[in-house]
PDB file of N, CA and C in Angstrom:
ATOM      1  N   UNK A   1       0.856  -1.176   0.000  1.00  0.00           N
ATOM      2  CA  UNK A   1       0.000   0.000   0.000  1.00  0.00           C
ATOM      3  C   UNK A   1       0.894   1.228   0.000  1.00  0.00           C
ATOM      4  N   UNK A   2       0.738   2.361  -0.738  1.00  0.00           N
ATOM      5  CA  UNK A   2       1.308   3.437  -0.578  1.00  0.00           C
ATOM      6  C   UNK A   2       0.303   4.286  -0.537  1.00  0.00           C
ATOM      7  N   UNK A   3       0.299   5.256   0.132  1.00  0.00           N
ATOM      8  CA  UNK A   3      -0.213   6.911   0.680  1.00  0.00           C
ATOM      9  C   UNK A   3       0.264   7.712  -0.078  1.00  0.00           C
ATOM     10  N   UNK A   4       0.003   8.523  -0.734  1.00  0.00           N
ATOM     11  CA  UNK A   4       0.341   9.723  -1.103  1.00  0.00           C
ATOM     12  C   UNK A   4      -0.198  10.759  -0.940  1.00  0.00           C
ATOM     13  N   UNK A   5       0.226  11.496   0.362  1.00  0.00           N
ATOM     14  CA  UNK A   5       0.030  12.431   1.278  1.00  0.00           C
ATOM     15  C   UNK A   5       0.410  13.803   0.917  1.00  0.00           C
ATOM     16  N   UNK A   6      -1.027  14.857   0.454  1.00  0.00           N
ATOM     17  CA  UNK A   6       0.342  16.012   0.277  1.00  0.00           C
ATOM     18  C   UNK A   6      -0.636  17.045   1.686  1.00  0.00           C
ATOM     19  N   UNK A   7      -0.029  18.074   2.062  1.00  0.00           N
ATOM     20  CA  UNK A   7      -1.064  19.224   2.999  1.00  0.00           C
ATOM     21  C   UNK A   7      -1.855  20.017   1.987  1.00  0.00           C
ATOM     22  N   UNK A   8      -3.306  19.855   2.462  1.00  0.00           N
ATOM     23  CA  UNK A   8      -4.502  20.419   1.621  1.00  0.00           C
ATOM     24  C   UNK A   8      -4.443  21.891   2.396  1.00  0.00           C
ATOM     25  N   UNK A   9      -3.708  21.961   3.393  1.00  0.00           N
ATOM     26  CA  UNK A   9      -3.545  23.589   4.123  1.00  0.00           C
ATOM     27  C   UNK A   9      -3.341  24.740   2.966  1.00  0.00           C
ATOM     28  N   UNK A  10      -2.366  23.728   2.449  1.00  0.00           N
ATOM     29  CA  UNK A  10      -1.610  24.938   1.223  1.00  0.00           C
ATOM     30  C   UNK A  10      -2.886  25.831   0.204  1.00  0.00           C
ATOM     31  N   UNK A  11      -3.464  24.898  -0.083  1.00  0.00           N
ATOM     32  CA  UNK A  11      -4.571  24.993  -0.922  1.00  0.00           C
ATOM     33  C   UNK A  11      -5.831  26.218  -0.068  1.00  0.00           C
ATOM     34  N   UNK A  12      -6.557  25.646   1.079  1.00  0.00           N
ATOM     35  CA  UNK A  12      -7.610  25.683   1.747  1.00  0.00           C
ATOM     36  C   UNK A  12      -6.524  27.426   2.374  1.00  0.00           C
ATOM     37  N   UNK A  13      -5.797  27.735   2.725  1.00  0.00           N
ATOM     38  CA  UNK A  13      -5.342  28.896   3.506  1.00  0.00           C
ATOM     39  C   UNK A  13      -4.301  29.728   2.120  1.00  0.00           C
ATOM     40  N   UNK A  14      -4.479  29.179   0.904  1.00  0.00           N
ATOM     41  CA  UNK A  14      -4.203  29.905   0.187  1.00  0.00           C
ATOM     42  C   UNK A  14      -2.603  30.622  -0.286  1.00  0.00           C
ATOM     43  N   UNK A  15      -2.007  29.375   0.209  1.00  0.00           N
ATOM     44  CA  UNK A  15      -0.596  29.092   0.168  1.00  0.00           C
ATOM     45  C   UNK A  15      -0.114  29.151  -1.485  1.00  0.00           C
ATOM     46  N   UNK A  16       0.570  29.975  -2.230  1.00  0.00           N
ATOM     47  CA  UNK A  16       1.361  30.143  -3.007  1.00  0.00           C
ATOM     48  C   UNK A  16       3.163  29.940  -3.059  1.00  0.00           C
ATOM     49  N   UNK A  17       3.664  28.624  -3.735  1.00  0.00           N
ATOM     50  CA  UNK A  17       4.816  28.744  -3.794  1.00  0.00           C
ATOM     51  C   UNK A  17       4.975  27.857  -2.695  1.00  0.00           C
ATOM     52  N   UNK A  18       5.453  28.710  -1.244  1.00  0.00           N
ATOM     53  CA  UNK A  18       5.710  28.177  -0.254  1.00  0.00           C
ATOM     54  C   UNK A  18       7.133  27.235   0.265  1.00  0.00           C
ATOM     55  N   UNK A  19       7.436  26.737   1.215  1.00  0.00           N
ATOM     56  CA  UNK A  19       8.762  26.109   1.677  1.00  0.00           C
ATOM     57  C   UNK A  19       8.170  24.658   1.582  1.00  0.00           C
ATOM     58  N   UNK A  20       8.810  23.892   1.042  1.00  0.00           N
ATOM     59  CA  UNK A  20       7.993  22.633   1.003  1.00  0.00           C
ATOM     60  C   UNK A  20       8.654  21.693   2.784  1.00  0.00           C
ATOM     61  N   UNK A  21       9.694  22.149   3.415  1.00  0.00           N
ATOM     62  CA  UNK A  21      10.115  22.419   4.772  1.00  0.00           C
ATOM     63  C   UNK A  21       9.876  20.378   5.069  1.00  0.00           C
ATOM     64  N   UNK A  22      10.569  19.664   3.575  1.00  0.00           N
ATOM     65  CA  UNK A  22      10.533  18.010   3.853  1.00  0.00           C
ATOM     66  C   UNK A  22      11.579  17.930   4.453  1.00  0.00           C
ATOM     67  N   UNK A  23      12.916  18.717   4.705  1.00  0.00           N
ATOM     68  CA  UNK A  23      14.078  18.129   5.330  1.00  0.00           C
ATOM     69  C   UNK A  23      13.729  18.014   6.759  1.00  0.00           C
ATOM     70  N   UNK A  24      12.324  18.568   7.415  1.00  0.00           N
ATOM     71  CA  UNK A  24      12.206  18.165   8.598  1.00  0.00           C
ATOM     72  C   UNK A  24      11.207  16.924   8.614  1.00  0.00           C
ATOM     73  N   UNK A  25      11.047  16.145   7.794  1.00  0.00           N
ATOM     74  CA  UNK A  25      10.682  15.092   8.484  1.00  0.00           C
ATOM     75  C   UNK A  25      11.536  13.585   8.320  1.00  0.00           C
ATOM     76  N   UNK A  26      10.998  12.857   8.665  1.00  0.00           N
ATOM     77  CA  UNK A  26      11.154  11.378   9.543  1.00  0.00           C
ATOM     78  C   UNK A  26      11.780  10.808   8.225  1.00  0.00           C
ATOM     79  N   UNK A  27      12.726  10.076   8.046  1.00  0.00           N
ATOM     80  CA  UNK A  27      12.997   8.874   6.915  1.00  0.00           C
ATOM     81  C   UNK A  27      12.172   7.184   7.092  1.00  0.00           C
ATOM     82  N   UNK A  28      11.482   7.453   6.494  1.00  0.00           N
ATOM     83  CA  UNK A  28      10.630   5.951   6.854  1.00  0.00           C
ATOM     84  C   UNK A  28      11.160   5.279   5.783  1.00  0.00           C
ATOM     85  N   UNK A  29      11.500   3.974   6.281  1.00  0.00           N
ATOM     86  CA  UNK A  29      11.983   2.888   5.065  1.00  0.00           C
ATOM     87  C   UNK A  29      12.969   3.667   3.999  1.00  0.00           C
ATOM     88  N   UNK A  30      13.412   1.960   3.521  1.00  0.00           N
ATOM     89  CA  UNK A  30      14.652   2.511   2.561  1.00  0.00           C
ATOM     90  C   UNK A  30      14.125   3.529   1.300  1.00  0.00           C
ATOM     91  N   UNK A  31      12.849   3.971   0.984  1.00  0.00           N
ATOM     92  CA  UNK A  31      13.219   4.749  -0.121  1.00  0.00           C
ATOM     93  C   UNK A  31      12.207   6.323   0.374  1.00  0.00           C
ATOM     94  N   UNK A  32      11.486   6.320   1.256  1.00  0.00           N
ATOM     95  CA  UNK A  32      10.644   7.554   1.708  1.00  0.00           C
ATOM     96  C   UNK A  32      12.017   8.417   2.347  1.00  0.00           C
ATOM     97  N   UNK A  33      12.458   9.169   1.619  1.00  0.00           N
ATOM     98  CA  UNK A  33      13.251  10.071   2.454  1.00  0.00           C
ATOM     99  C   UNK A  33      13.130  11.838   1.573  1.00  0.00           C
ATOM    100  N   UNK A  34      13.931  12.699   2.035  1.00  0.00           N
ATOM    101  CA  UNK A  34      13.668  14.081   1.581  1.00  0.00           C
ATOM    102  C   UNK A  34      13.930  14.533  -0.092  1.00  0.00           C
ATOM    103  N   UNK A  35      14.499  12.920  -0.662  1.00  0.00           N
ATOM    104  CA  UNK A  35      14.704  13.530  -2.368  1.00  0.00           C
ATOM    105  C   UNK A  35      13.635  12.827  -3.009  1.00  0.00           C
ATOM    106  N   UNK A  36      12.459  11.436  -2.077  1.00  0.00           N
ATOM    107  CA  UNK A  36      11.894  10.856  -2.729  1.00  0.00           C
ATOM    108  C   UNK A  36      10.206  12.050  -2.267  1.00  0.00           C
ATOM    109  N   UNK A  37      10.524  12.774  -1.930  1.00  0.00           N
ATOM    110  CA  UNK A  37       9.428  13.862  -0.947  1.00  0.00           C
ATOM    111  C   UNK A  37       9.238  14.726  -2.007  1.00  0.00           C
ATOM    112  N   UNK A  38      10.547  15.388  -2.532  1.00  0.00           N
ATOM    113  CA  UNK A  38      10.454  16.197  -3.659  1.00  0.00           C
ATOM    114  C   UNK A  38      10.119  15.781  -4.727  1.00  0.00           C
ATOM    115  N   UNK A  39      10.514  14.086  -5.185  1.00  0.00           N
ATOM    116  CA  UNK A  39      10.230  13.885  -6.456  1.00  0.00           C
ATOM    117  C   UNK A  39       8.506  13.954  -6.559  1.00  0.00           C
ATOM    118  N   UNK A  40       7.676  13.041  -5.805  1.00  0.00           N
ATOM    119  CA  UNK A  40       6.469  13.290  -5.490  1.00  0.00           C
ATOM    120  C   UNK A  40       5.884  14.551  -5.812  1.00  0.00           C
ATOM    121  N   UNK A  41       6.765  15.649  -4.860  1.00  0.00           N
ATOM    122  CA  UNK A  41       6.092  16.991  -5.176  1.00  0.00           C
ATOM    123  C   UNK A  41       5.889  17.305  -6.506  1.00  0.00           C
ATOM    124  N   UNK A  42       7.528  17.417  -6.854  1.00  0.00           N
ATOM    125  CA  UNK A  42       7.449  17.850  -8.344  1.00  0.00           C
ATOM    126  C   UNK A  42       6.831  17.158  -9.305  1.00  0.00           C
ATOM    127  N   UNK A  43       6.820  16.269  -9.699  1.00  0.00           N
ATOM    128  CA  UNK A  43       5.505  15.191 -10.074  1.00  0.00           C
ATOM    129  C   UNK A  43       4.207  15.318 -10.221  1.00  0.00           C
ATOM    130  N   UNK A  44       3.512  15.730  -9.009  1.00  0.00           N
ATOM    131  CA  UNK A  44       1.994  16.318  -9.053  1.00  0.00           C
ATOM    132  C   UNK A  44       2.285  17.395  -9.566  1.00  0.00           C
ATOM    133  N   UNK A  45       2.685  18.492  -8.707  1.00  0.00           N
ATOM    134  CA  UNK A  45       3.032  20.033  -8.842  1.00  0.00           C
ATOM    135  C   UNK A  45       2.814  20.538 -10.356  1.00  0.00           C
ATOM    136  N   UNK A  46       3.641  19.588 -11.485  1.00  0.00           N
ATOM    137  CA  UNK A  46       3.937  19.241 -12.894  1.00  0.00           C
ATOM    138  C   UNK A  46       2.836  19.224 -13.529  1.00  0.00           C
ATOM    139  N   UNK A  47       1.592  18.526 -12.958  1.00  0.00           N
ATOM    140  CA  UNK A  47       0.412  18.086 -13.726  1.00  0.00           C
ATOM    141  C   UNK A  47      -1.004  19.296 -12.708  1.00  0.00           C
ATOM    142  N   UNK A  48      -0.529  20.221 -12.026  1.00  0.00           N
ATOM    143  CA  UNK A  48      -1.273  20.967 -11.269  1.00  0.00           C
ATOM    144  C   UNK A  48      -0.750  22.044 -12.300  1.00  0.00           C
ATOM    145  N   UNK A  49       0.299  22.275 -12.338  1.00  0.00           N
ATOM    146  CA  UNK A  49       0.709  23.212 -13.690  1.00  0.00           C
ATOM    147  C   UNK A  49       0.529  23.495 -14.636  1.00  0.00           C
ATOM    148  N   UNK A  50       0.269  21.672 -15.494  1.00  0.00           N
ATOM    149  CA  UNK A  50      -0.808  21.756 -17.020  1.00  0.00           C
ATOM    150  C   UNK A  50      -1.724  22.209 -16.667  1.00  0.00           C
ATOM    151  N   UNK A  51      -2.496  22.119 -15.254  1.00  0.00           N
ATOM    152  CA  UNK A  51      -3.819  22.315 -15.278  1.00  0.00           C
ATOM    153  C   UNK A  51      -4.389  24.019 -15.472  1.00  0.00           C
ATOM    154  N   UNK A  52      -3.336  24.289 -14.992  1.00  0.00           N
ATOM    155  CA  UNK A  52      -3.724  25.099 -14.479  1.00  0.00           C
ATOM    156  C   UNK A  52      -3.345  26.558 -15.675  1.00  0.00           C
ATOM    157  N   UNK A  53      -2.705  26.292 -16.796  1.00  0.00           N
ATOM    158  CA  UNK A  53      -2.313  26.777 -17.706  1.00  0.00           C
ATOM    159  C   UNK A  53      -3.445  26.211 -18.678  1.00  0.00           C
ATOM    160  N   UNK A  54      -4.144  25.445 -18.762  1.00  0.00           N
ATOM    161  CA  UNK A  54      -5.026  25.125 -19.686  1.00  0.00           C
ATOM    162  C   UNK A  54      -4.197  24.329 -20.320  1.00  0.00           C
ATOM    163  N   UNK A  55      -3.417  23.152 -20.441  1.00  0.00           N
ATOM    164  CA  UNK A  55      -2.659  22.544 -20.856  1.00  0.00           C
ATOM    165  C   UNK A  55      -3.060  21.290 -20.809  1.00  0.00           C
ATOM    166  N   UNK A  56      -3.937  20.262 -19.995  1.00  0.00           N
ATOM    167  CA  UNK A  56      -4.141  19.540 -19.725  1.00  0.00           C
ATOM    168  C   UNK A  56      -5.239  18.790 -20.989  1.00  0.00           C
ATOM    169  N   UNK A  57      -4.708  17.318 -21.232  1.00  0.00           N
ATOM    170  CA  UNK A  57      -5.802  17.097 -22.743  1.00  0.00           C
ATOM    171  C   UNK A  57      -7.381  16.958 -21.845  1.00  0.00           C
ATOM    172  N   UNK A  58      -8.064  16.662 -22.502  1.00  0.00           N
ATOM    173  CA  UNK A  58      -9.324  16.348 -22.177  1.00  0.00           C
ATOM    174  C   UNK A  58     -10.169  15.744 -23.098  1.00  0.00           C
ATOM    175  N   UNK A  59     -11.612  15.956 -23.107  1.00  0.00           N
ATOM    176  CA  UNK A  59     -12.409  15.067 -24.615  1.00  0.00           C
ATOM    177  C   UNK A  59     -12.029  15.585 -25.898  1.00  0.00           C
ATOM    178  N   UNK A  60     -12.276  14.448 -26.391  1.00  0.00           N
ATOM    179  CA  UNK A  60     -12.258  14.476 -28.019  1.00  0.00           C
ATOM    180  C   UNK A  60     -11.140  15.776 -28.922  1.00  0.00           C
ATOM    181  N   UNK A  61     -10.041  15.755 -28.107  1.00  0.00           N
ATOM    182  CA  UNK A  61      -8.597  16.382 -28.248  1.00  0.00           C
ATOM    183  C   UNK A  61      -8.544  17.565 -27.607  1.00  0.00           C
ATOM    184  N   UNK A  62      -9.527  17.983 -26.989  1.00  0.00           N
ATOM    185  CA  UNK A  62      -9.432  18.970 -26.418  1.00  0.00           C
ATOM    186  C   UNK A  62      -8.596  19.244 -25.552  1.00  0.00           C
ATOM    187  N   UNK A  63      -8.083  20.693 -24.976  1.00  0.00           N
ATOM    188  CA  UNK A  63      -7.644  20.984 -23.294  1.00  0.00           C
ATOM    189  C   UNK A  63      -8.709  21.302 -22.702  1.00  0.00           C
ATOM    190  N   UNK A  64      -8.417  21.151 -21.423  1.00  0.00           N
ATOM    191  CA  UNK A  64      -9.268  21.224 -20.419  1.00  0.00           C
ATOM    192  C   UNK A  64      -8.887  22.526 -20.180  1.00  0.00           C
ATOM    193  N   UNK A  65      -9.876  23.675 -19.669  1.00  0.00           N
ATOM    194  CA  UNK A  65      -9.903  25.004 -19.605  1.00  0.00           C
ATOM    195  C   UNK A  65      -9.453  25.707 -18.038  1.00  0.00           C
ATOM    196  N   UNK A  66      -8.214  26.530 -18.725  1.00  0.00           N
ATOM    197  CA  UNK A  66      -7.377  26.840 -17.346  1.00  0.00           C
ATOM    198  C   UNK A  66      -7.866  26.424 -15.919  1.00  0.00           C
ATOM    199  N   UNK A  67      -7.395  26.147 -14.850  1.00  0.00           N
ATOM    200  CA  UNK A  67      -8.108  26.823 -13.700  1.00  0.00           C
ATOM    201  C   UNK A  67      -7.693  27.532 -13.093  1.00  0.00           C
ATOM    202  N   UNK A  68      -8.280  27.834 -12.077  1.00  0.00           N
ATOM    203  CA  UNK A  68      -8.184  29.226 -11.514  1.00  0.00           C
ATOM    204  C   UNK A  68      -7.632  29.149 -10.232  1.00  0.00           C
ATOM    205  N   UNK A  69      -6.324  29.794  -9.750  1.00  0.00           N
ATOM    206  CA  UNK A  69      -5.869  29.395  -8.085  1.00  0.00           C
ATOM    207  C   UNK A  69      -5.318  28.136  -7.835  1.00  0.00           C
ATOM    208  N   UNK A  70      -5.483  27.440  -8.664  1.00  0.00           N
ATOM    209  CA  UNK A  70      -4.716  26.137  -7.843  1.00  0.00           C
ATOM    210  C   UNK A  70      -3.286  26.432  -7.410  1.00  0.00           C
ATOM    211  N   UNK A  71      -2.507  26.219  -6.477  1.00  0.00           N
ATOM    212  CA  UNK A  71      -1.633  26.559  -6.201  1.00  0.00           C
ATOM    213  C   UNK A  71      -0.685  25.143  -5.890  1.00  0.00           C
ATOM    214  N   UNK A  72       0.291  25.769  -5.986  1.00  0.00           N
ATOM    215  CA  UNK A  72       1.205  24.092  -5.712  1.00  0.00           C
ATOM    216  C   UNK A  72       1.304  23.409  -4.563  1.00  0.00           C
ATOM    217  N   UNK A  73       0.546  21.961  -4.532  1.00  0.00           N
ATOM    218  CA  UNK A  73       1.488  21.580  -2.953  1.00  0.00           C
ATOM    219  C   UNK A  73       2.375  21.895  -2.157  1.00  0.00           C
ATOM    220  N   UNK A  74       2.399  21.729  -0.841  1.00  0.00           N
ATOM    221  CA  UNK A  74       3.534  21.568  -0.252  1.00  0.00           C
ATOM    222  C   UNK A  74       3.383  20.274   0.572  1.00  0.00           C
ATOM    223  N   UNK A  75       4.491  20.094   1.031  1.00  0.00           N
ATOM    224  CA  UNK A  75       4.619  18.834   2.217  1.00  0.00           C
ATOM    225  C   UNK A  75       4.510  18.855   3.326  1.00  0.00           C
ATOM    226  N   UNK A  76       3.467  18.010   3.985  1.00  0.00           N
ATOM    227  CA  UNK A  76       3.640  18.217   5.727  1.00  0.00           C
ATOM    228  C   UNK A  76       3.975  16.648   6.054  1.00  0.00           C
ATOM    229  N   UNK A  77       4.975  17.280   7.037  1.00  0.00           N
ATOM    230  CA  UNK A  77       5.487  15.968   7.680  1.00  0.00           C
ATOM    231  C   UNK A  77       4.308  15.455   8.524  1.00  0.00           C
ATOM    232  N   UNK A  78       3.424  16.397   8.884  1.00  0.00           N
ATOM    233  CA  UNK A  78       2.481  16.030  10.158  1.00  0.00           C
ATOM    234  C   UNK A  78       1.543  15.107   9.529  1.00  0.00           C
ATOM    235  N   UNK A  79       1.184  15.287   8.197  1.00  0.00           N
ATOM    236  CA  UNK A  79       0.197  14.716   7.522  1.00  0.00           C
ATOM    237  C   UNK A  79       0.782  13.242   7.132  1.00  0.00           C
ATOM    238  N   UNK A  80       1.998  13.269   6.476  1.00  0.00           N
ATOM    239  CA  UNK A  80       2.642  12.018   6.521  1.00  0.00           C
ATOM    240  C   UNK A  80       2.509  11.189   7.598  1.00  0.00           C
ATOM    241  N   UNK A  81       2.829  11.361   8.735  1.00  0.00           N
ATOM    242  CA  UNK A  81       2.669  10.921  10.100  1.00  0.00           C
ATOM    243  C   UNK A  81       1.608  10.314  10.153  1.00  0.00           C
ATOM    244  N   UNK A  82       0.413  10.934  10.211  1.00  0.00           N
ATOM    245  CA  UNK A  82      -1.235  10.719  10.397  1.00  0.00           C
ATOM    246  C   UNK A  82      -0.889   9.386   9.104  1.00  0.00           C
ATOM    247  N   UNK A  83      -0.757   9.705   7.927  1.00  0.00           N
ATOM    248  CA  UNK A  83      -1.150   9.069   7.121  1.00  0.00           C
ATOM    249  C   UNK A  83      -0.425   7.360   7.194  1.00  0.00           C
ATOM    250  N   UNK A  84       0.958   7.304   8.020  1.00  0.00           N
ATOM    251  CA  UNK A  84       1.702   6.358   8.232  1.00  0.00           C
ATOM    252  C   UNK A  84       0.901   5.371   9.179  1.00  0.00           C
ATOM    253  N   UNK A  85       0.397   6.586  10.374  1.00  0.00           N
ATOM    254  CA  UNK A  85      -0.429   5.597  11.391  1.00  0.00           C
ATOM    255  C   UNK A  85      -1.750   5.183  10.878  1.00  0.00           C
ATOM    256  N   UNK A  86      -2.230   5.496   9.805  1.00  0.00           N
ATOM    257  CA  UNK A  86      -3.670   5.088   9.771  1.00  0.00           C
ATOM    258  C   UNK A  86      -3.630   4.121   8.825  1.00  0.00           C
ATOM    259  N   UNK A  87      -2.442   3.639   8.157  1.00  0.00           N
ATOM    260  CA  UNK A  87      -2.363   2.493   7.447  1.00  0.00           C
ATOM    261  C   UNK A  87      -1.656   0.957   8.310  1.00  0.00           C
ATOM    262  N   UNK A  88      -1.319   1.255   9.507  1.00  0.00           N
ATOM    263  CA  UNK A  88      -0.707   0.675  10.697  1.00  0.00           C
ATOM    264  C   UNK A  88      -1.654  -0.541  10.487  1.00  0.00           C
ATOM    265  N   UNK A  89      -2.815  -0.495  11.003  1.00  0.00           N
ATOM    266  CA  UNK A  89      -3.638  -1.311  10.770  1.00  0.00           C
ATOM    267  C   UNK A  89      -4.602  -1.942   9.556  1.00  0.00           C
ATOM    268  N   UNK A  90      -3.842  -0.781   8.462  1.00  0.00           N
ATOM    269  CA  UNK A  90      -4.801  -1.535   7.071  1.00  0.00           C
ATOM    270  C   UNK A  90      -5.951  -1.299   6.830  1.00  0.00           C
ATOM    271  N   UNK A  91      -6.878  -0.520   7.954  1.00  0.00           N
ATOM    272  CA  UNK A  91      -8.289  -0.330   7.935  1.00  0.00           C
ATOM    273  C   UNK A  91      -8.550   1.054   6.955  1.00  0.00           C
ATOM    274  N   UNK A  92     -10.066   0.315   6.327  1.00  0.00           N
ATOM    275  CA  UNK A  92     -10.353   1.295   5.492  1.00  0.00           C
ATOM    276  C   UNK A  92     -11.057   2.233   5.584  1.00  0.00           C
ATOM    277  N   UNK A  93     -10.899   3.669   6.472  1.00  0.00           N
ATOM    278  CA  UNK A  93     -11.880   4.558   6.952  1.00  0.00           C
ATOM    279  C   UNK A  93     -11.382   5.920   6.807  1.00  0.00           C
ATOM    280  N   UNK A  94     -12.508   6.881   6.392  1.00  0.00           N
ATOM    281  CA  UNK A  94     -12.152   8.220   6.275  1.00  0.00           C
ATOM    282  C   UNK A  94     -12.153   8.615   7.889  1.00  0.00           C
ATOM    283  N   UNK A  95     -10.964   9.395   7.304  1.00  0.00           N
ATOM    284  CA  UNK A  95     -11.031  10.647   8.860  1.00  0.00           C
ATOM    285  C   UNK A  95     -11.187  12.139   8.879  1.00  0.00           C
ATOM    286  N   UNK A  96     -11.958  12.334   9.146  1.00  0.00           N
ATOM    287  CA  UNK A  96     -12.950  13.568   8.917  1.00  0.00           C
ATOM    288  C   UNK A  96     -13.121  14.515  10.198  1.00  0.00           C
ATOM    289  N   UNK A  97     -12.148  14.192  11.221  1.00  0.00           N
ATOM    290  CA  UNK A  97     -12.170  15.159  12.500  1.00  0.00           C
ATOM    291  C   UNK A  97     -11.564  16.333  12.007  1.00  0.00           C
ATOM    292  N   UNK A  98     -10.665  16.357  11.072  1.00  0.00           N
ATOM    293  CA  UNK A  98      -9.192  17.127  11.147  1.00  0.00           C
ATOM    294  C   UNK A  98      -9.805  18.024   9.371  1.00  0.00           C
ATOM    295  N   UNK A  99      -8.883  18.966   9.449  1.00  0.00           N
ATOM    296  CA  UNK A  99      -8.175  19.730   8.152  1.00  0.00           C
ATOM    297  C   UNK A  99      -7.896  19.477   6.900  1.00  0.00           C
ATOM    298  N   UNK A 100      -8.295  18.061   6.518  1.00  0.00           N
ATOM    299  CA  UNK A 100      -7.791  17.523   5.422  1.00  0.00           C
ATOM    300  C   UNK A 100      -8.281  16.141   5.322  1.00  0.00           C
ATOM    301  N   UNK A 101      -7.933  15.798   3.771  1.00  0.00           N
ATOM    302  CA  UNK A 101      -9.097  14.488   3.307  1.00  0.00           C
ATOM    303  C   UNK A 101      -7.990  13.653   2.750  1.00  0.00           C
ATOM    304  N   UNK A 102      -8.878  12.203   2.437  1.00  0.00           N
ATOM    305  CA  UNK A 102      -7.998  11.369   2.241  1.00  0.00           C
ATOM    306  C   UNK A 102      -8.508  10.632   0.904  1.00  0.00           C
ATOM    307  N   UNK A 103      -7.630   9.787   0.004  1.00  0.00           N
ATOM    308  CA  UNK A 103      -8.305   8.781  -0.935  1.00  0.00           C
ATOM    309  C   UNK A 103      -7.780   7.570  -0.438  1.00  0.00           C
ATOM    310  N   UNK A 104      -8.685   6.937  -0.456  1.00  0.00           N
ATOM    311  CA  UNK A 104      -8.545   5.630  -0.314  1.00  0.00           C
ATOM    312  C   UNK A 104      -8.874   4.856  -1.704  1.00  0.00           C
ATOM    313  N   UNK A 105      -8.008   3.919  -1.998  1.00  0.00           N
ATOM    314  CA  UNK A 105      -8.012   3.031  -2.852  1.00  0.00           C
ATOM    315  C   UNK A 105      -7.670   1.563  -2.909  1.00  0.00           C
TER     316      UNK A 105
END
């Protein structure tokens, strides 16, 4: 199972740019560490970019039409955390107390 955790703060409080501030967190296992944090970022970030330029394909050859504000991820270690422990047990449940949402798949 992998998580892919980014902070919806950035988004929801209107975070532009921002410190993506991964060298402070945790190295879990041999490949989760602060260059595999960035690749992730830059990765989405990349395809939040087509989007957001109107770049992105869509139907019948089309692009999909700019959007508006999306702003780039950043990384929270805190969210990683949450997201490490709630796969501890494998169970499949939204958590909906807190700041931020999850996909489950």
């Amino acid at each position: 199972i992998c998580i892919f955790l980014l902070s919806l703060h950035g988004i929801c409080n209107g975070h532009q740019g921002g410190s993506n501030n991964t060298q402070n967190c945790k190295k879990h296992g041999p490949f989760m560490d602060d260059s595999a944090r960035e690749a992730i970022l830059k990765f989405h970030n990349g395809f939040r970019t087509q989007l957001a330029k109107g770049l992105s394909p869509g139907y019948q050859g089309k692009h999909l039409l700019p959007a508006q504000d999306l702003f780039n991820m950043i990384w929270s270690c805190n969210l990683e955390e949450k997201a490490l422990k709630a796969t501890e047990k494998c169970a499949h449940y939204n958590v909906r107390r807190e700041n931020y949402a999850q996909n489950i798949y």
